[in-house]
Structure formats: structure tokens, C-alpha cells
N, C-alpha and C. Protein backbone atom coordinates (compact mmCIF):
# COMPACT_ATOMS: atom_id res chain seq x y z
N UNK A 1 0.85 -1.17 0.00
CA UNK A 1 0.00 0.00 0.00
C UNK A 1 0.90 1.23 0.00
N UNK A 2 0.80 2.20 -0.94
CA UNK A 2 1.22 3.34 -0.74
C UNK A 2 0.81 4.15 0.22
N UNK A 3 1.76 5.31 -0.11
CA UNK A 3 1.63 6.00 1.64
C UNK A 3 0.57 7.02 1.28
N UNK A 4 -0.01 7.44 0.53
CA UNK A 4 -1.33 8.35 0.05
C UNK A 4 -2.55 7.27 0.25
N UNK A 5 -2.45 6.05 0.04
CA UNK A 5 -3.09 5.31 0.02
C UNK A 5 -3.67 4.73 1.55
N UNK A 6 -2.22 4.48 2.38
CA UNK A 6 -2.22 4.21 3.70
C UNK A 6 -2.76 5.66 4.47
N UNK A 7 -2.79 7.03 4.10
CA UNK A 7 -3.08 7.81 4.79
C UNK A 7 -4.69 8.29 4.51
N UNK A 8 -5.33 7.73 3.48
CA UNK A 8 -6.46 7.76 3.18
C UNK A 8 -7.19 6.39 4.25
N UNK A 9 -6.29 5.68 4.40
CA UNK A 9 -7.04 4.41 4.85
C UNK A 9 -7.67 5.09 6.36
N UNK A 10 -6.44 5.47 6.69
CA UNK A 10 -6.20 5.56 7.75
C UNK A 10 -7.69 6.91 8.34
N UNK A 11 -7.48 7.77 7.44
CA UNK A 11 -8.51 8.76 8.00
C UNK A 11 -9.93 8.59 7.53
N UNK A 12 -10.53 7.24 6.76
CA UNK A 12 -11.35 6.71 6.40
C UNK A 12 -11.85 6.13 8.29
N UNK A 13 -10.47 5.69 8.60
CA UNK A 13 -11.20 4.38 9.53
C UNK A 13 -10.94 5.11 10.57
N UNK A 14 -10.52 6.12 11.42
CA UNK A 14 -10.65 6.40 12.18
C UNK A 14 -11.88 7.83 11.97
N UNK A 15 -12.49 8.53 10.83
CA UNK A 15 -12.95 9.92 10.82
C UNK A 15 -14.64 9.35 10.75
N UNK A 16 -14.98 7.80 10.49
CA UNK A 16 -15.71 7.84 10.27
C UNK A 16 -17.01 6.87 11.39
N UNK A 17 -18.34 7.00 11.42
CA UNK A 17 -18.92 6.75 12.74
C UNK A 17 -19.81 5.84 11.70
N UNK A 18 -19.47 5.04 10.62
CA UNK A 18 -20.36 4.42 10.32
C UNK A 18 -20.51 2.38 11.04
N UNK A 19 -19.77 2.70 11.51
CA UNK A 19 -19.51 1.17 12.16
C UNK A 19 -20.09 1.36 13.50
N UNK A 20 -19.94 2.25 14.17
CA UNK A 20 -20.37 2.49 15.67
C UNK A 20 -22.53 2.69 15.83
N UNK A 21 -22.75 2.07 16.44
CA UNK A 21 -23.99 2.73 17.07
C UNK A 21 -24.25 4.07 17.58
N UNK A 22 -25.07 4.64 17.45
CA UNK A 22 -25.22 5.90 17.95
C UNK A 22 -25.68 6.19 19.41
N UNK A 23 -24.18 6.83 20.10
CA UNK A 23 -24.42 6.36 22.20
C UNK A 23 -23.45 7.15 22.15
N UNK A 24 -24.05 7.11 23.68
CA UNK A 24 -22.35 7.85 24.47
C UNK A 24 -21.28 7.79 24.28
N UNK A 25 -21.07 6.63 24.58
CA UNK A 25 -19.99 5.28 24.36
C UNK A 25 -19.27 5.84 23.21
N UNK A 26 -20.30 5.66 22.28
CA UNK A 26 -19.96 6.30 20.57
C UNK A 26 -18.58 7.63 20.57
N UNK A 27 -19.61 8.27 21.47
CA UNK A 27 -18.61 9.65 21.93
C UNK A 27 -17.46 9.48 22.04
N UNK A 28 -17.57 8.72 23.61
CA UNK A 28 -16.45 8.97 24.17
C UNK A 28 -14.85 8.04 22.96
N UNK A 29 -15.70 6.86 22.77
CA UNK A 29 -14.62 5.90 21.50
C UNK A 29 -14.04 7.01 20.40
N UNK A 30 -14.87 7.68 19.81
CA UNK A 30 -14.62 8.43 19.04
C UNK A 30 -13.20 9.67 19.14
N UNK A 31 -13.47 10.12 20.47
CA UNK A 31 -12.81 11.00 21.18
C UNK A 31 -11.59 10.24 21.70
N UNK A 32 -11.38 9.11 21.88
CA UNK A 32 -10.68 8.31 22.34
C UNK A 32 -9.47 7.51 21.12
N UNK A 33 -10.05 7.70 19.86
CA UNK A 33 -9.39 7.20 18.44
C UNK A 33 -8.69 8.33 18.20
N UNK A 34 -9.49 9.91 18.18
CA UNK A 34 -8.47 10.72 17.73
C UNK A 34 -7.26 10.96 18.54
N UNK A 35 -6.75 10.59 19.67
CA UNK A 35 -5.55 10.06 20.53
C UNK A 35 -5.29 8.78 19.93
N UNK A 36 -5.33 8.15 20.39
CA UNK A 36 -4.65 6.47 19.68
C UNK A 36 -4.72 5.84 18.47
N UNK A 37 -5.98 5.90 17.59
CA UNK A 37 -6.31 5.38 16.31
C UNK A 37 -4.82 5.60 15.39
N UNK A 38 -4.61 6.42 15.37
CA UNK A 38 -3.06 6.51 14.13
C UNK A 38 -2.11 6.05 14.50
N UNK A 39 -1.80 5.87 15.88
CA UNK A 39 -0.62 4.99 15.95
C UNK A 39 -1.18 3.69 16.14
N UNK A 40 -2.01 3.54 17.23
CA UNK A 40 -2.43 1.97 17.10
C UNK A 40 -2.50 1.59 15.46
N UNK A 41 -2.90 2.27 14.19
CA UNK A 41 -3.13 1.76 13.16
C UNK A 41 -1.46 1.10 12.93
N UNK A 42 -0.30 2.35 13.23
CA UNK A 42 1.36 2.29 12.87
C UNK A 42 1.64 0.96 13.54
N UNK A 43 0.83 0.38 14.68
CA UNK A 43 1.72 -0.51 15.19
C UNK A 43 1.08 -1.85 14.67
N UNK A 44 -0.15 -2.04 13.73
CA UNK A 44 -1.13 -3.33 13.20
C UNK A 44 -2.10 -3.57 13.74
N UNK A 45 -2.68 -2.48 14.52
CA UNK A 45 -4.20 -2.47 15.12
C UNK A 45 -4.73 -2.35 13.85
N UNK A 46 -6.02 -2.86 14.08
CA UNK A 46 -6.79 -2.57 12.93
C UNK A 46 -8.12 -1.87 14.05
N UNK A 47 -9.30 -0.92 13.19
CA UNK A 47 -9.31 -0.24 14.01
C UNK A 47 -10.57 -1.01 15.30
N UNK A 48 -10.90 -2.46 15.10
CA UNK A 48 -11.93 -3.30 15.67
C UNK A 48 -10.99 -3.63 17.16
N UNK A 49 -9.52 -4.32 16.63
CA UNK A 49 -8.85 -4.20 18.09
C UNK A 49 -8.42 -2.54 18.86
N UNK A 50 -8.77 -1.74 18.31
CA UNK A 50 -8.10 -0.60 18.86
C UNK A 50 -9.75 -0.26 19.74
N UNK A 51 -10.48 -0.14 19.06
CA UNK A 51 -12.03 -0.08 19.48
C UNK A 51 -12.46 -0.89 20.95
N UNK A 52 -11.91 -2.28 20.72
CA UNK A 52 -12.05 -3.17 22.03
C UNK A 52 -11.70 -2.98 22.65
N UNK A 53 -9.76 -2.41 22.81
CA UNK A 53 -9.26 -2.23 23.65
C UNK A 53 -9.77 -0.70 24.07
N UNK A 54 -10.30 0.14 23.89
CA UNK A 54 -10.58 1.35 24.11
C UNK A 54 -12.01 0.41 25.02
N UNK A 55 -12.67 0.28 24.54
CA UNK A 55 -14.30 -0.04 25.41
C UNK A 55 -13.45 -0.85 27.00
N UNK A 56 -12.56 -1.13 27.32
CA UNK A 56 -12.38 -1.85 28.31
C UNK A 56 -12.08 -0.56 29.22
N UNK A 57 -11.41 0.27 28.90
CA UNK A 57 -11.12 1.50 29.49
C UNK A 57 -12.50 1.82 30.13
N UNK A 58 -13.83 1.76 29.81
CA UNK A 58 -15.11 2.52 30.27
C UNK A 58 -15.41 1.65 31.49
N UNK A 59 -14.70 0.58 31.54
CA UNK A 59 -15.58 -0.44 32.76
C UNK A 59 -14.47 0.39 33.71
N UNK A 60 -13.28 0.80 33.98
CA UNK A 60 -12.93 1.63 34.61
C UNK A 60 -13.08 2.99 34.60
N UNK A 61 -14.19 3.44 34.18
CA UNK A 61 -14.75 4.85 33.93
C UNK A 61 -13.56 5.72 33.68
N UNK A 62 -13.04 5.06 32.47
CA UNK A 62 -11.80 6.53 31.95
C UNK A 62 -12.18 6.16 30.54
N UNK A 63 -12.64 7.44 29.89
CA UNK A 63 -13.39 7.74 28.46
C UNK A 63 -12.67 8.95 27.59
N UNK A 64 -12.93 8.93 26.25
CA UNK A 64 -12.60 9.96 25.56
C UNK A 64 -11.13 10.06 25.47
N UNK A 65 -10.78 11.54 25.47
CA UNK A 65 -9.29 11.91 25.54
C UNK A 65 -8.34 11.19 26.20
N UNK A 66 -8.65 10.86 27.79
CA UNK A 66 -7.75 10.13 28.62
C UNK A 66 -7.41 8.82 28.42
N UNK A 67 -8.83 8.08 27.89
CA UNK A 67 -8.71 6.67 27.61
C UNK A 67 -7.67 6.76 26.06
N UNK A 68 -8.02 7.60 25.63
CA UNK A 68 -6.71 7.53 23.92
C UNK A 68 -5.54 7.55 24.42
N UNK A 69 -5.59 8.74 25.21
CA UNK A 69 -4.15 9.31 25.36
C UNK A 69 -3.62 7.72 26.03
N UNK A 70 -4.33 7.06 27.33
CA UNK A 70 -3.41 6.44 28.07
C UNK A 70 -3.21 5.02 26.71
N UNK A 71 -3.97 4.43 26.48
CA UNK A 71 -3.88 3.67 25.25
C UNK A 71 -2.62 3.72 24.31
N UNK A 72 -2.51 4.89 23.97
CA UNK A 72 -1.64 5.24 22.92
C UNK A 72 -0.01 5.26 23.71
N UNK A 73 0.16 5.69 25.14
CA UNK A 73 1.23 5.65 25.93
C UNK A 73 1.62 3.99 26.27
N UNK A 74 0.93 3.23 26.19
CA UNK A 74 0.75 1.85 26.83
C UNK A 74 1.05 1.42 25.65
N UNK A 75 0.86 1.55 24.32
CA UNK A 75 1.31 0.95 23.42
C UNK A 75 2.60 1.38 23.03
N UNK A 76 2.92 2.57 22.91
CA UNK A 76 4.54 3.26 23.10
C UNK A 76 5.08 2.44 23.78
N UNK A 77 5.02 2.23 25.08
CA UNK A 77 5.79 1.82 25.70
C UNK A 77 6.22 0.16 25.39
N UNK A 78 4.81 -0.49 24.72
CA UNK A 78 5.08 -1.89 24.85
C UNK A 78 6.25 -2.27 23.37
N UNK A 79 5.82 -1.12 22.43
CA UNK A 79 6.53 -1.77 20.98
C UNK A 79 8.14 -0.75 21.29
N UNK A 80 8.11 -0.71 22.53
CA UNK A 80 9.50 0.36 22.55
C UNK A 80 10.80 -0.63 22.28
N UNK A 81 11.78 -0.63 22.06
CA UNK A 81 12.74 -1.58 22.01
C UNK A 81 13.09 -2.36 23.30
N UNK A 82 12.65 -1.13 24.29
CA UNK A 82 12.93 -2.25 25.88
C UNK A 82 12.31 -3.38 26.15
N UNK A 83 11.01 -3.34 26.03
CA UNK A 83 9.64 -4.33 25.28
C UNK A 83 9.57 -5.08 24.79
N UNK A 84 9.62 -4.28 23.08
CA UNK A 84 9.50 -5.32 21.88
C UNK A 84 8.16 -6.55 21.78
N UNK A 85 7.74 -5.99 22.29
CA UNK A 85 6.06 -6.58 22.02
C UNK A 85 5.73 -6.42 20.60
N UNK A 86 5.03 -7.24 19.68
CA UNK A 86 4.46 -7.52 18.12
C UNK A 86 2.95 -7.24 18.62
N UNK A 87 2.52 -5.65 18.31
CA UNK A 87 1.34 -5.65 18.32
C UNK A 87 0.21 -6.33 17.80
N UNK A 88 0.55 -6.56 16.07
CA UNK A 88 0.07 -7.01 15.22
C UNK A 88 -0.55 -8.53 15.76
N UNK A 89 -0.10 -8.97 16.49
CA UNK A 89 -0.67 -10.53 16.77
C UNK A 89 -0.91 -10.63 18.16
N UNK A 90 -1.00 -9.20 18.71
CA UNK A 90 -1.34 -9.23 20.24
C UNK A 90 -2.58 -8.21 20.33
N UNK A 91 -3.45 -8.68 21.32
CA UNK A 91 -5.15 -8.25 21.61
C UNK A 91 -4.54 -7.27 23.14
N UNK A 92 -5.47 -6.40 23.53
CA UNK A 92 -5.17 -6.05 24.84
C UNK A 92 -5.57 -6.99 25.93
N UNK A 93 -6.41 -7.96 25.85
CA UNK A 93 -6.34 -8.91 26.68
C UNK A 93 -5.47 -9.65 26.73
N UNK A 94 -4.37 -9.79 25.37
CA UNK A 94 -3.09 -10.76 25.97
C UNK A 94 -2.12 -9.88 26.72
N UNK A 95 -2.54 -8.61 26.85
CA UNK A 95 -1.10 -8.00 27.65
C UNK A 95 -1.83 -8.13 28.95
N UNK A 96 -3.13 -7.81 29.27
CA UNK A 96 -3.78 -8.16 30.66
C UNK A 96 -3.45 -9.65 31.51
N UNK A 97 -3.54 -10.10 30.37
CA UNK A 97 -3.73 -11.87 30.64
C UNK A 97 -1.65 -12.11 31.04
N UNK A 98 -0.80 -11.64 30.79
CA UNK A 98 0.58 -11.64 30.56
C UNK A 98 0.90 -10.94 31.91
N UNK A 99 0.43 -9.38 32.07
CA UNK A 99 0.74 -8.88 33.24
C UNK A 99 0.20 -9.75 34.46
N UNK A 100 -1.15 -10.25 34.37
CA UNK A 100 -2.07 -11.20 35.33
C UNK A 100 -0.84 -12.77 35.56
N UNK A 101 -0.70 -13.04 34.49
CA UNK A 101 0.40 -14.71 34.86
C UNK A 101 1.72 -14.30 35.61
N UNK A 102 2.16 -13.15 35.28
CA UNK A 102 3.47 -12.99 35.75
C UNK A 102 3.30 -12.55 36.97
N UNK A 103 2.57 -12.02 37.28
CA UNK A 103 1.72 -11.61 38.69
C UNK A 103 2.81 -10.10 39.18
N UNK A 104 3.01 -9.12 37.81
CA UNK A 104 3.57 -8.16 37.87
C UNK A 104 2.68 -6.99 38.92
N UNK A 105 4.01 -6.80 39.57
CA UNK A 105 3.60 -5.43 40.98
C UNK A 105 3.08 -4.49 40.08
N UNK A 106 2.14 -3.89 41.07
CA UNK A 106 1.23 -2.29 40.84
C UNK A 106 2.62 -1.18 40.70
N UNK A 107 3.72 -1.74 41.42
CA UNK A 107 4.85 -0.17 41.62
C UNK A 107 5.65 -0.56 40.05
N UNK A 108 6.00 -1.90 39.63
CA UNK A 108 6.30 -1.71 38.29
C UNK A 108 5.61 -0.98 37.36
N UNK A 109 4.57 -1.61 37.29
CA UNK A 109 3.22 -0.90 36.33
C UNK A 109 3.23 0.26 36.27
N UNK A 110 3.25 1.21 37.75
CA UNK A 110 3.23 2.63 37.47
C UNK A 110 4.58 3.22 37.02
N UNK A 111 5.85 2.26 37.46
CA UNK A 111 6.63 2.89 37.67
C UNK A 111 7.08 2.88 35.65
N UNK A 112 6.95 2.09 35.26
CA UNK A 112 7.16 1.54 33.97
C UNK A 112 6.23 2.50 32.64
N UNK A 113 4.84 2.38 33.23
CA UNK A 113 3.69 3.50 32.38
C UNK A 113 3.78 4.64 32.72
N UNK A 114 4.35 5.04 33.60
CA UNK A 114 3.65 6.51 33.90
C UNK A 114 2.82 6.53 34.66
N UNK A 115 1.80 7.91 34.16
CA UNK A 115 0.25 8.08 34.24
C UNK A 115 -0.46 7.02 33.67
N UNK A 116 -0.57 6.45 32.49
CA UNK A 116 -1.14 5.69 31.87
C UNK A 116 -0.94 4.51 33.06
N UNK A 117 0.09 4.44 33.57
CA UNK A 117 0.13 3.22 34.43
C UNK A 117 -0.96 2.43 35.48
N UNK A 118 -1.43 4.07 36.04
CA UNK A 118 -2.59 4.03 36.72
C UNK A 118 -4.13 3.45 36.15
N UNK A 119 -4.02 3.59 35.26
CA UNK A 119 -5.32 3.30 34.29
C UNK A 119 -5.29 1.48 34.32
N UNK A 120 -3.85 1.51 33.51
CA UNK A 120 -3.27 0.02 33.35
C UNK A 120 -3.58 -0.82 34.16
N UNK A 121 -2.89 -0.57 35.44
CA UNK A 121 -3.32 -1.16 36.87
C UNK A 121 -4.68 -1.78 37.26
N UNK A 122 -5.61 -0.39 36.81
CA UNK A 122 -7.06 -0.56 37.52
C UNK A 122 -7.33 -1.96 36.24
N UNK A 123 -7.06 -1.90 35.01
CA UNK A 123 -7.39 -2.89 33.77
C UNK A 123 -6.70 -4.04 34.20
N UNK A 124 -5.43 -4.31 34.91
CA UNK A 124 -5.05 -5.47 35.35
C UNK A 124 -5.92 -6.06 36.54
N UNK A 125 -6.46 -5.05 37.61
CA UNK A 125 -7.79 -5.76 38.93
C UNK A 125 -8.69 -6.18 38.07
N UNK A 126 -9.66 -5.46 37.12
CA UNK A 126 -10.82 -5.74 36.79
C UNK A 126 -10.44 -6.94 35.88
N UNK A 127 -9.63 -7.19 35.16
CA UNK A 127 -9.20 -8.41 34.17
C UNK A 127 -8.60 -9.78 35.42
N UNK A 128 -8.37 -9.50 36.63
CA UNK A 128 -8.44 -10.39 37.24
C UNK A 128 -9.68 -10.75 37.79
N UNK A 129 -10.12 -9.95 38.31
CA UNK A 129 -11.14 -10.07 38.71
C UNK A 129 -12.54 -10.98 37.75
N UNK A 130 -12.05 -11.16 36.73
CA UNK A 130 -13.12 -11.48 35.76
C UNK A 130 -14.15 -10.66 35.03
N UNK A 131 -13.85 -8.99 35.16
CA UNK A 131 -15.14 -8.22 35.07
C UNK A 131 -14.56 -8.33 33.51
N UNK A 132 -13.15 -8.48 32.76
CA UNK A 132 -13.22 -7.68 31.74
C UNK A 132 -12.87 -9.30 30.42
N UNK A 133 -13.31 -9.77 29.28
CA UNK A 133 -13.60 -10.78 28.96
C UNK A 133 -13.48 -10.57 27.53
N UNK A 134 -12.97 -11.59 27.20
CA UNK A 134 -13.23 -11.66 25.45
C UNK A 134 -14.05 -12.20 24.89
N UNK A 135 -15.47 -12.23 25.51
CA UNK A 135 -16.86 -12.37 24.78
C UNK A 135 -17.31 -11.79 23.45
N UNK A 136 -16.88 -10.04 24.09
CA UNK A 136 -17.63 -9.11 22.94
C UNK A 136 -18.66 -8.18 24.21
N UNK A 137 -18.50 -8.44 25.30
CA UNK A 137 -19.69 -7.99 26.18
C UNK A 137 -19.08 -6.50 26.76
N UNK A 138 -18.02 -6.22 26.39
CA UNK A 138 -17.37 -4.87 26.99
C UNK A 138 -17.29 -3.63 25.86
N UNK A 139 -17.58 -4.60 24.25
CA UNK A 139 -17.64 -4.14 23.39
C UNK A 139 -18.93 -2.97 22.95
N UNK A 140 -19.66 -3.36 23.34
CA UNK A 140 -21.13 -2.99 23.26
C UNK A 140 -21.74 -1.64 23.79
């Protein structure tokens, strides 16, 4: 794909609300892509995993701007060379499910994310906890 081509794709799939239902939710996702959608696209999100992983953010009531911004920091950090995480074949539930097995500390997490860390954290309780699931039910 060319890069006129890739930059059309790109503002096709993030500018447009024809896939979404019309809701809050809608909103806040929306508001939440124009922070993360372009790089999540740079790293092989397509924009259905970038979408999921954004809706998990609301069961911890962080929406819109904050939920992009921290999204988009959390993925920085994971494809950073220290990392080296392959987005492309990884869901945000396998980094939940990864932080959850290794049974990684809250002071790494923050100390490692940042701000975003905090967010991260609360997504590592509720993903233990069982609230957060790869049904499709967080999607909605």
C-alpha cells in the first residue's frame, strides 16, 4: 500500500462513525481514536482491536481523551525496544492476561507506564477479577 493510500485508509477508519452505534460510548470511542487510532493503526491495530481495547477502558470509567491518550502511551511503551512486544498478533487482553500470569507489581506498572500506568493497573484488577472478557460484552 502506498503511503497516500495508507493515509487515506487511515482517515477513512478512524474519521468515520459508520460502524459504531449511535451512544455515548460512541462519543467517548470516538474521542478516544483521535488520541490512539493513528498509531495503534502504525503498530497493526486494525481499528476493531483498537475499538475493544478502548471499550475496556469505560468499565474503569476513563473515556474519551484520557482513555486515547493512556492507550496510545501503553502501546509506546510496549513496541518500545525495551519491550518489543508484536502488536500485530497481540489483543489487549493478551497483555492483561501476561501482566495477570506474571503476577507483575502495581509499583512496576506505574513505575514503567507513567500516568497511563494508573489506568493500566485498575485494567489489570478488573481483568483479574473477571469483570473484563473476550466475549464481545465490553464491546457494546
Amino acid at each position: 500500500m502506498d503511503t497516500i493510500t495508507n493515509i487515506e485508509h487511515i482517515n477513512a477508519m478512524f474519521n468515520t462513525k459508520t460502524d459504531l452505534v449511535e451512544s455515548d460510548l460512541n462519543e467517548d470511542i470516538i474521542k478516544s481514536l483521535e488520541y490512539t487510532g493513528p498509531f495503534a493503526y502504525s503498530v497493526g491495530w486494525n481499528e476493531h482491536k483498537t475499538i475493544e481495547a478502548l471499550s475496556y477502558f469505560k468499565t474503569i470509567n476513563v473515556t474519551g481523551a484520557r482513555a486515547g491518550t493512556s492507550l496510545r502511551f501503553i502501546l509506546m511503551k510496549l513496541v518500545s525496544p525495551e519491550h518489543g512486544v508484536n502488536m500485530q498478533s497481540t489483543t489487549f487482553l493478551d497483555i492483561l492476561d501476561c501482566y495477570t500470569r506474571y503476577d507483575v507489581s502495581e509499583r512496576y506498572i506505574k513505575r514503567t507506564f507513567g500516568r497511563a500506568g494508573d489506568d493500566l493497573w485498575e485494567l489489570i484488577k478488573a481483568y483479574k477479577e473477571g469483570i473484563l472478557t473476550n466475549n464481545g460484552s465490553n464491546i457494546e
